[in-house]
Protein backbone atom coordinates (compact mmCIF):
# COMPACT_ATOMS: atom_id res chain seq x y z
CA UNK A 1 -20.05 -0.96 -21.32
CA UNK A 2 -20.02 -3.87 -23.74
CA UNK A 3 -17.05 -2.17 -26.62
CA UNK A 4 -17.39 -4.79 -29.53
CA UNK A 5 -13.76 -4.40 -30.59
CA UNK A 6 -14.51 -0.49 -31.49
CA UNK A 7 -11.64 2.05 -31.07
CA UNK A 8 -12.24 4.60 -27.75
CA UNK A 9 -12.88 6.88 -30.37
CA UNK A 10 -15.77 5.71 -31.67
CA UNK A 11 -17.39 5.69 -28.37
CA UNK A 12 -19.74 8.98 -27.96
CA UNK A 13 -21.68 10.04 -24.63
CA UNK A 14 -22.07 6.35 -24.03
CA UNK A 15 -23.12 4.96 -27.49
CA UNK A 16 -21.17 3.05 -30.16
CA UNK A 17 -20.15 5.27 -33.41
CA UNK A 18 -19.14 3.71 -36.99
CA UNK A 19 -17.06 4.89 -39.21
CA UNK A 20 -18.67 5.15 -42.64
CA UNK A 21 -16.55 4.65 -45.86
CA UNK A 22 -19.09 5.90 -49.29
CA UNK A 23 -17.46 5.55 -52.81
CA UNK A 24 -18.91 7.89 -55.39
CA UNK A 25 -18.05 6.14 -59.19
CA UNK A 26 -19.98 8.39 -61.04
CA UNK A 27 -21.28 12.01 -61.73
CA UNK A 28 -24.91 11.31 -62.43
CA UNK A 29 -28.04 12.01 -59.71
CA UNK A 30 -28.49 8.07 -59.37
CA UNK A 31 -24.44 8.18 -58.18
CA UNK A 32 -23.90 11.67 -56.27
CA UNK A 33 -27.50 11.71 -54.42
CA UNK A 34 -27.12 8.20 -52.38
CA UNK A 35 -23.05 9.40 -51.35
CA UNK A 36 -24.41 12.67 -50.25
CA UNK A 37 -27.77 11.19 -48.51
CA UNK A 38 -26.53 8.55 -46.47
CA UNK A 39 -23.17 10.43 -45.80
CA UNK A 40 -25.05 13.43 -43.96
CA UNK A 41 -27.53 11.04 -42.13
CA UNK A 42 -24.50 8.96 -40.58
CA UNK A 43 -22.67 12.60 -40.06
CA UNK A 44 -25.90 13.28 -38.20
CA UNK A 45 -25.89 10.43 -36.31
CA UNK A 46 -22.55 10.78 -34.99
CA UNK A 47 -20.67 8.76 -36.94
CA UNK A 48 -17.68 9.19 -38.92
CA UNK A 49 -18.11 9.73 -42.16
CA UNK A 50 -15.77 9.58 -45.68
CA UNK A 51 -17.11 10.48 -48.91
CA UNK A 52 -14.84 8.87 -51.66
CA UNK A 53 -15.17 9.99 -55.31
CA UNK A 54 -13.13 7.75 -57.96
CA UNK A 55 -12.23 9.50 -61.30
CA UNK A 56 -15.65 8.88 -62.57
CA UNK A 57 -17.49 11.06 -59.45
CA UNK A 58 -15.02 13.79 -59.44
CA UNK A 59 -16.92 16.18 -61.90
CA UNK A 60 -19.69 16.41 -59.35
CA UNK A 61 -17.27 18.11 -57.02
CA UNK A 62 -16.20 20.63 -59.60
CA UNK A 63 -17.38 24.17 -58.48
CA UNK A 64 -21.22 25.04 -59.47
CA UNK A 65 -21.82 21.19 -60.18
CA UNK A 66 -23.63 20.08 -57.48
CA UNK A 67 -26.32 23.29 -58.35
CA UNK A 68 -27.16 21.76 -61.53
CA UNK A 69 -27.42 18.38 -60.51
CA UNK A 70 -31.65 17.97 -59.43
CA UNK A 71 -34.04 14.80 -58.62
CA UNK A 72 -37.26 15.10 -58.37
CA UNK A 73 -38.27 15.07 -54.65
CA UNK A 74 -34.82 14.64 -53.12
CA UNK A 75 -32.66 17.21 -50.88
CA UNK A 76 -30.52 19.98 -52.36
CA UNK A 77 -27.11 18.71 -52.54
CA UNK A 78 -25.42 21.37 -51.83
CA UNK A 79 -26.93 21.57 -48.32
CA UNK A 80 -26.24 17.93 -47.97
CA UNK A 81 -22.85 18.34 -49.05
CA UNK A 82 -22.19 21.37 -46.56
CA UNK A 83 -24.14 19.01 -43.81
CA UNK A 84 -21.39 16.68 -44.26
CA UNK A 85 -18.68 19.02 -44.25
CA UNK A 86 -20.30 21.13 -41.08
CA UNK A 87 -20.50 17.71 -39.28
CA UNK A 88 -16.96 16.79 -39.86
CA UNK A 89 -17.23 14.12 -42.45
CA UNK A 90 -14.38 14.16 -44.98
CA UNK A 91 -14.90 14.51 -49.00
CA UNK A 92 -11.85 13.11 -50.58
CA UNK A 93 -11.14 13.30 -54.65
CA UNK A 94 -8.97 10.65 -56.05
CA UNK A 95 -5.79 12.06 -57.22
CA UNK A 96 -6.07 10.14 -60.35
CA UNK A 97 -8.93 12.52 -61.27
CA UNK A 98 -6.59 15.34 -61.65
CA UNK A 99 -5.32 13.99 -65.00
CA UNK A 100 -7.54 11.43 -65.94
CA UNK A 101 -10.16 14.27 -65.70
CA UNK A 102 -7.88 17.29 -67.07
CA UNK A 103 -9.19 19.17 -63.30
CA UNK A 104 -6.75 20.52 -60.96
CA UNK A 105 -7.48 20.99 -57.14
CA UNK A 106 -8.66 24.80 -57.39
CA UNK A 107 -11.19 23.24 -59.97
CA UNK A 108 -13.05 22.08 -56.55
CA UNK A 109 -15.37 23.19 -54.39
CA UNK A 110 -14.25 24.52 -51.05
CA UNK A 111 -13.20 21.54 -48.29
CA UNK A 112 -12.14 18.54 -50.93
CA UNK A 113 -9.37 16.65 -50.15
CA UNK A 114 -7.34 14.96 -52.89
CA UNK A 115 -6.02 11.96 -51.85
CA UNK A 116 -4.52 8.56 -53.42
CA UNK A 117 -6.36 5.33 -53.01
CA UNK A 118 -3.11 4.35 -51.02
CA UNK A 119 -3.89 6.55 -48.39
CA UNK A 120 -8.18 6.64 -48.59
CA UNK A 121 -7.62 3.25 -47.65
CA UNK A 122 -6.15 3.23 -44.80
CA UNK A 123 -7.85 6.14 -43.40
CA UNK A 124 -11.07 3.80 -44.00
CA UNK A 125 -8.93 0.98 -43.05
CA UNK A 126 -11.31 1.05 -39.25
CA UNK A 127 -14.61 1.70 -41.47
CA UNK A 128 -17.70 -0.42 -40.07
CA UNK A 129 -19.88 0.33 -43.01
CA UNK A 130 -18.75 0.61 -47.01
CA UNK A 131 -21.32 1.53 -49.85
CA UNK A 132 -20.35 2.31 -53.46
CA UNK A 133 -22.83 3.76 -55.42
């Protein structure tokens, strides 16, 4: 089977996976929709996916957020956000929204990671596809 330089990981029942790296920079629909859109289609795909949200996006993780936040015609987010999480994609909080925010890690919803940028990028350090939104 032709590889293309992917890890044996990223090989599934015969077809070639990516690993998916998605900044969120803000807390607005027009930033927390795309994230949670494209991160649950690639999670339903197969691929590997990592939801990043910068001090800016980190509100929209704060408990009873994502319920408030609507668009007309687009999917619930908190089923996409549980999607991602049920698939085994990884939502990660930058650290630096702890104080830059004035939220501590209980402040989020259930399965965020907090995580420096140090270490978000090297877990995405293998990523085949990066959006920032």
């Amino acid at each position: 089977m032709l590889r293309l330089g992917y890890e044996e990981d990223r090989v599934k029942k015969g077809a070639i996976m990516a690993k998916v790296a998605i900044v969120c920079n803000g807390s607005e629909p027009g930033n927390v929709f795309p994230p949670f859109i494209i991160g649950s289609s690639s999670a339903a795909s197969g691929d590997d996916v990592v939801l990043f949200f910068t001090p800016g996006g980190a509100p929209a993780l704060v408990k009873g957020r994502l319920e408030e936040i609507k668009g007309k015609g687009l999917p619930d987010l908190v089923e996409l956000y549980e999607g991602v999480r049920t698939l085994g994609g990884k939502i990660i909080v930058c650290e630096l929204a702890l104080e830059a925010k004035g939220l501590k890690a209980e402040d989020f919803r259930d399965g965020v990671e907090i995580m420096g940028a140090t270490g978000w990028l090297n877990d995405i350090k293998d990523a085949t596809l990066t959006f920032s939104f």
